[in-house]
Protein backbone atom coordinates (compact mmCIF):
# COMPACT_ATOMS: atom_id res chain seq x y z
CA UNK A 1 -8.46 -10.23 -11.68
CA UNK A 2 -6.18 -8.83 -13.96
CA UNK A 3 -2.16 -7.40 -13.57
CA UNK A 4 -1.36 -3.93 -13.96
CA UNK A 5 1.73 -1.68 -14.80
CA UNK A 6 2.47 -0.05 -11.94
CA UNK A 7 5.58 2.93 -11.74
CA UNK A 8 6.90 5.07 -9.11
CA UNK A 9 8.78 8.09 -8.97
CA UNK A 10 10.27 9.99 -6.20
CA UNK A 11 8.96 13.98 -6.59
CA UNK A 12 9.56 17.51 -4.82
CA UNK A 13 7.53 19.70 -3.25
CA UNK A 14 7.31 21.95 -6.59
CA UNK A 15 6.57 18.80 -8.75
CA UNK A 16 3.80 17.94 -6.27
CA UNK A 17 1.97 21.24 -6.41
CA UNK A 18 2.05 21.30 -10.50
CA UNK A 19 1.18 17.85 -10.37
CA UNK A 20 -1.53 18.31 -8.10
CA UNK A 21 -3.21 21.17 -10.28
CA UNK A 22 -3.09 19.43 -13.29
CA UNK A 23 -4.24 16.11 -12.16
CA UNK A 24 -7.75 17.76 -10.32
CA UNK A 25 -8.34 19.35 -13.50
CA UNK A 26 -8.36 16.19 -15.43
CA UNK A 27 -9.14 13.08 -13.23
CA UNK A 28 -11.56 12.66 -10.05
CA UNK A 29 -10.57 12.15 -6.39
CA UNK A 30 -10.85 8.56 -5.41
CA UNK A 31 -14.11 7.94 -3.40
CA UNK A 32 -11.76 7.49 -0.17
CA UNK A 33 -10.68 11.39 -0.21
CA UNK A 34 -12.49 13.50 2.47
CA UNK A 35 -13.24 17.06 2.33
CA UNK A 36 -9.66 18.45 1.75
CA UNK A 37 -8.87 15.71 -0.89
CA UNK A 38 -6.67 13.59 0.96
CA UNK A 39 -6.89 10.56 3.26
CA UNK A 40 -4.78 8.34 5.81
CA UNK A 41 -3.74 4.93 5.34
CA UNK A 42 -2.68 2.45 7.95
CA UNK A 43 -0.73 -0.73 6.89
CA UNK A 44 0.30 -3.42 9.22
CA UNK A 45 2.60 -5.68 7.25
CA UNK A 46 3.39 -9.59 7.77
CA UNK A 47 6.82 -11.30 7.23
CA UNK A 48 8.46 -14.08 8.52
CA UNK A 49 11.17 -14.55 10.48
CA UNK A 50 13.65 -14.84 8.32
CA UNK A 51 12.15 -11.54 6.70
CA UNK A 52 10.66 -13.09 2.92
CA UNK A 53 8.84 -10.47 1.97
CA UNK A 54 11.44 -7.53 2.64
CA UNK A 55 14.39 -9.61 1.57
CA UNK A 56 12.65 -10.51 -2.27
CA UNK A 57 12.41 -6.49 -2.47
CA UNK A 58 15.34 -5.61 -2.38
CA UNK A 59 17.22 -8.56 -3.85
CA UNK A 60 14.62 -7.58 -6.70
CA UNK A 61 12.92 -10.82 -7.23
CA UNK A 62 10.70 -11.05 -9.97
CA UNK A 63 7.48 -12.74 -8.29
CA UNK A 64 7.06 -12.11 -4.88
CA UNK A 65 4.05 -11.27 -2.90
CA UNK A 66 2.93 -9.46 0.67
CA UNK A 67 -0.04 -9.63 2.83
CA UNK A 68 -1.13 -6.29 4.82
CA UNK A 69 -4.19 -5.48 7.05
CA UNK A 70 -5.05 -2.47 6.41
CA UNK A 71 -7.73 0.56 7.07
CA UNK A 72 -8.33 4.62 6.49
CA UNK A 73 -8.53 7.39 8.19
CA UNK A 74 -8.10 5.41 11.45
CA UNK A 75 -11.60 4.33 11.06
CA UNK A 76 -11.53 0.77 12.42
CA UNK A 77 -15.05 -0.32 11.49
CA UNK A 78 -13.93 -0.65 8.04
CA UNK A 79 -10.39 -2.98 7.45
CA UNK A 80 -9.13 -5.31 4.83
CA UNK A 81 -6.95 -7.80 4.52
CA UNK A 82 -4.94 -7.83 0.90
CA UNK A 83 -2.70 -9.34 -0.59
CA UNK A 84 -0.29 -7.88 -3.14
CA UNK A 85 1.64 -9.74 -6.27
CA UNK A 86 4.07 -8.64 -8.21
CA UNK A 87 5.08 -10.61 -11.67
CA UNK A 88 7.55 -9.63 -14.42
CA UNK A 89 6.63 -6.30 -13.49
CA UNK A 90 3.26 -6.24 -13.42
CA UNK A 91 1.20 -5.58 -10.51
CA UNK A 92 -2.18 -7.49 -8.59
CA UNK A 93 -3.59 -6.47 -5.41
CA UNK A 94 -6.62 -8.57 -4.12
CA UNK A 95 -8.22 -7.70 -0.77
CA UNK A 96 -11.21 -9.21 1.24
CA UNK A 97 -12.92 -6.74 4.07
CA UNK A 98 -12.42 -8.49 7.84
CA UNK A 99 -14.11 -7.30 11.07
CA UNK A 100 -11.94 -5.32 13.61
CA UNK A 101 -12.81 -8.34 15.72
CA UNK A 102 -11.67 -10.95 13.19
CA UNK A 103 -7.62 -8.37 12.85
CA UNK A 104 -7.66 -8.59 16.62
CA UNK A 105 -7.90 -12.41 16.75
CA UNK A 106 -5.34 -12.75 14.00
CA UNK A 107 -2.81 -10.16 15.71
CA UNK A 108 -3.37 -12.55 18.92
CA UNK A 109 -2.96 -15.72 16.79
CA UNK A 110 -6.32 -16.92 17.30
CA UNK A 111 -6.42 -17.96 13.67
CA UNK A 112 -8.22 -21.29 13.92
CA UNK A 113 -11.23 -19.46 12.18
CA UNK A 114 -9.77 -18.77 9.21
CA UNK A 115 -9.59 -22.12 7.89
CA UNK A 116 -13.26 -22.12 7.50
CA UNK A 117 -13.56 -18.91 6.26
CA UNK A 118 -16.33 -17.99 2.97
CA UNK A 119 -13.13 -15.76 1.73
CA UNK A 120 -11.12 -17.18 0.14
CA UNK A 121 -7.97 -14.66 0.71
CA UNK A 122 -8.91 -15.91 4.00
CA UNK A 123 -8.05 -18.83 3.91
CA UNK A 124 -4.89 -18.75 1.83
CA UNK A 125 -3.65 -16.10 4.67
CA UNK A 126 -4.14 -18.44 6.83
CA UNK A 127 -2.18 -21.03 5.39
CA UNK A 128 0.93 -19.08 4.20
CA UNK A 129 0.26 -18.20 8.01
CA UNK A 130 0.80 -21.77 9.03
CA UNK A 131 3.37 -23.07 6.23
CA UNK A 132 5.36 -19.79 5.85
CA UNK A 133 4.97 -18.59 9.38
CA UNK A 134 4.01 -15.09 8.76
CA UNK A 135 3.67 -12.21 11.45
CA UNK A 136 2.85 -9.09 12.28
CA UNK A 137 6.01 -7.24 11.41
CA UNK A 138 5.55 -3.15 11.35
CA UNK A 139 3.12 -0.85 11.10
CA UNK A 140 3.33 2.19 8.54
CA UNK A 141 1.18 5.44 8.09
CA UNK A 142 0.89 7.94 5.10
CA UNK A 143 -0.99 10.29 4.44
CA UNK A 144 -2.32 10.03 0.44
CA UNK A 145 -3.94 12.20 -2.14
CA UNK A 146 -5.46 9.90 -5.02
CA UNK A 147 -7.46 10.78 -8.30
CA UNK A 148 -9.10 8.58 -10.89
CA UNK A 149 -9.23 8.36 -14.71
CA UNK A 150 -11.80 6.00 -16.18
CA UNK A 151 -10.29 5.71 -19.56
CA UNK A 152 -7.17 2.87 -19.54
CA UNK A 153 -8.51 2.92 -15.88
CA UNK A 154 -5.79 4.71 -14.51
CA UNK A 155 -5.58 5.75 -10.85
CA UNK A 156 -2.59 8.05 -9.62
CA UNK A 157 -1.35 8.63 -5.92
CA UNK A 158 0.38 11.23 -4.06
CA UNK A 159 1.79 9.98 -0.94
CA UNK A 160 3.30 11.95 1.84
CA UNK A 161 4.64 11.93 5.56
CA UNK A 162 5.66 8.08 5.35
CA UNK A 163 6.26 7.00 9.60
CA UNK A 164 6.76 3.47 10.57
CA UNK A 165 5.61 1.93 13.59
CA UNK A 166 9.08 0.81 14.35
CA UNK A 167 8.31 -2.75 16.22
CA UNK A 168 4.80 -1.79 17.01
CA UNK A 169 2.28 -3.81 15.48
CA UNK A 170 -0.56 -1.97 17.88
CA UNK A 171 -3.01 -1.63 14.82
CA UNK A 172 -5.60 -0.22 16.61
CA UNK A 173 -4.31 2.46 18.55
CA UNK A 174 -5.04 5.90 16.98
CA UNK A 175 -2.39 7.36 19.12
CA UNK A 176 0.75 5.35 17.66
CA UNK A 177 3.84 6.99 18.01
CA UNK A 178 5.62 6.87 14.45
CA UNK A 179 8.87 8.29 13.04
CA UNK A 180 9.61 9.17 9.53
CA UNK A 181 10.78 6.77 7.47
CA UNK A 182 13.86 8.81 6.63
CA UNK A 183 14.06 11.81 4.13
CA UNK A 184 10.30 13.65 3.78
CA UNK A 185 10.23 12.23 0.35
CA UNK A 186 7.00 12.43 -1.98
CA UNK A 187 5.69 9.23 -3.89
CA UNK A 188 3.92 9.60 -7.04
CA UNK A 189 2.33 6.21 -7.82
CA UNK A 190 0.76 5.62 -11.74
CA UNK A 191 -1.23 2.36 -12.22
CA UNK A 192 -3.15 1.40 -14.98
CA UNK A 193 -4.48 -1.23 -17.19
CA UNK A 194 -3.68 -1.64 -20.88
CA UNK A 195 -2.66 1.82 -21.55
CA UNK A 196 -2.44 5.65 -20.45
CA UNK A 197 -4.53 7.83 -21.99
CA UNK A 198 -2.04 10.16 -23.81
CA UNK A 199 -3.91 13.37 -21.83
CA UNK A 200 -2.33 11.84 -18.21
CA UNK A 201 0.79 10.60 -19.77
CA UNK A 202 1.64 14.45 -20.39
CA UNK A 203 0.19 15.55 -17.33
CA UNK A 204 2.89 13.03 -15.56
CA UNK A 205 6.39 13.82 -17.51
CA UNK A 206 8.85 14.81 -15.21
CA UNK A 207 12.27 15.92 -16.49
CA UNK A 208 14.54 14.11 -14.63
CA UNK A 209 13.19 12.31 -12.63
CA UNK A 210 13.60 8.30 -12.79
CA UNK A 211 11.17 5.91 -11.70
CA UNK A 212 11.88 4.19 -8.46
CA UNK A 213 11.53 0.81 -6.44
CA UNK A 214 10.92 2.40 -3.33
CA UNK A 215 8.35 0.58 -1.04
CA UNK A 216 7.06 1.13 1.99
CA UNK A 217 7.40 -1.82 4.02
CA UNK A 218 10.76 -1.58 3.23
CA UNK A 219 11.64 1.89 4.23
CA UNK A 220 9.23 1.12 7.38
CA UNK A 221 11.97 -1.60 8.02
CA UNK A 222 15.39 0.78 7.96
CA UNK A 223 15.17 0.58 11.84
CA UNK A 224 14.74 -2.88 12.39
């Protein structure tokens, strides 16, 4: 397991298509992309009820963490859990795969199981479950373009169309009705290791634009 930088920036439409022709020129899709390059991801995330997880973003604390459920293309035969850490600025996601049967017990708090789980993200769930009293909070959709760069392995997103659930936490129904989570805004996500190969870090200036702290759960919370 190891951290990685991870930076955001908010982009237009014209940044995305220049971005977008440069970056399939250099890098690969990600092995999730389907015929037109893109893909949709479901998140269902899990607070308590005093709201943790939302509150440490945007108070800014510097080591906080959030669990999700989450799956592709609204293909519920593949789902993982993860869990995502963030220290000093550095990033960690780690993520076990689940059965749609094992989400559904967990959304109807048959949770029992876990404890004896092989995984062990598992079974820590399960106890921040238990000690921290974590939910199901919101569901959020996007739709995301991703390519890959082996060198510094550095992997770079393009999100669009951002909805929230509002107070629906119905994971698996394909049908979901979803609002936007405010302004149509584009997300350009940059993660790597060590380093960025100077070739991407080129591709990637953007004249005034500043990196942001936006995050999903907590724009999928603005209603709430």
């Amino acid at each position: 397991m190891q951290f990685r930088h991870e930076h955001k920036h908010d982009i237009n439409y014209l940044d995305y298509l220049i971005l977008r022709s440069k970056l399939k020129a250099v890098m690969q899709p990600d092995l999730n992309t389907n015929e037109d390059g893109k893909y949709q991801i479901r998140s269902l995330y899990f607070d308590n009820y005093r709201d943790v997880a939302l509150q440490d973003k945007i108070s800014g604390i510097n080591r906080r963490e959030k669990f999700r459920i989450r799956c592709y293309n609204k293909d519920f035969n593949f789902i993982n859990l993860e869990k995502k850490s963030k220290i000093n600025g550095l990033c960690l996601k780690i993520k076990a795969m689940i059965t749609k049967h094992q989400a559904a017990a967990i959304l109807d708090h048959d949770t029992d199981w876990m404890a004896k789980s092989e995984e062990p993200l598992v079974v820590e769930f399960y106890s921040k479950m238990k000690s921290g009293q974590l939910r199901p909070k919101t569901i959020v959709d996007y739709n995301r373009e991703a390519f890959v760069y082996r060198p510094g392995n550095v992997r770079i997103t393009i999100d669009r169309d951002i909805r929230t659930g509002l107070f629906s936490t119905d994971l698996f129904n394909p049908d979901l009705p979803t609002v936007a989570t405010g302004d149509q805004q584009i997300l350009l996500e940059v993660k790597y290791d060590q380093f960025i190969p100077e070739v991407i870090a080129n591709i990637i200036q953007l004249d005034g634009r500043r990196q942001t702290a936006f995050s999903k759960y907590a724009a999928s919370r603005i209603y709430s």
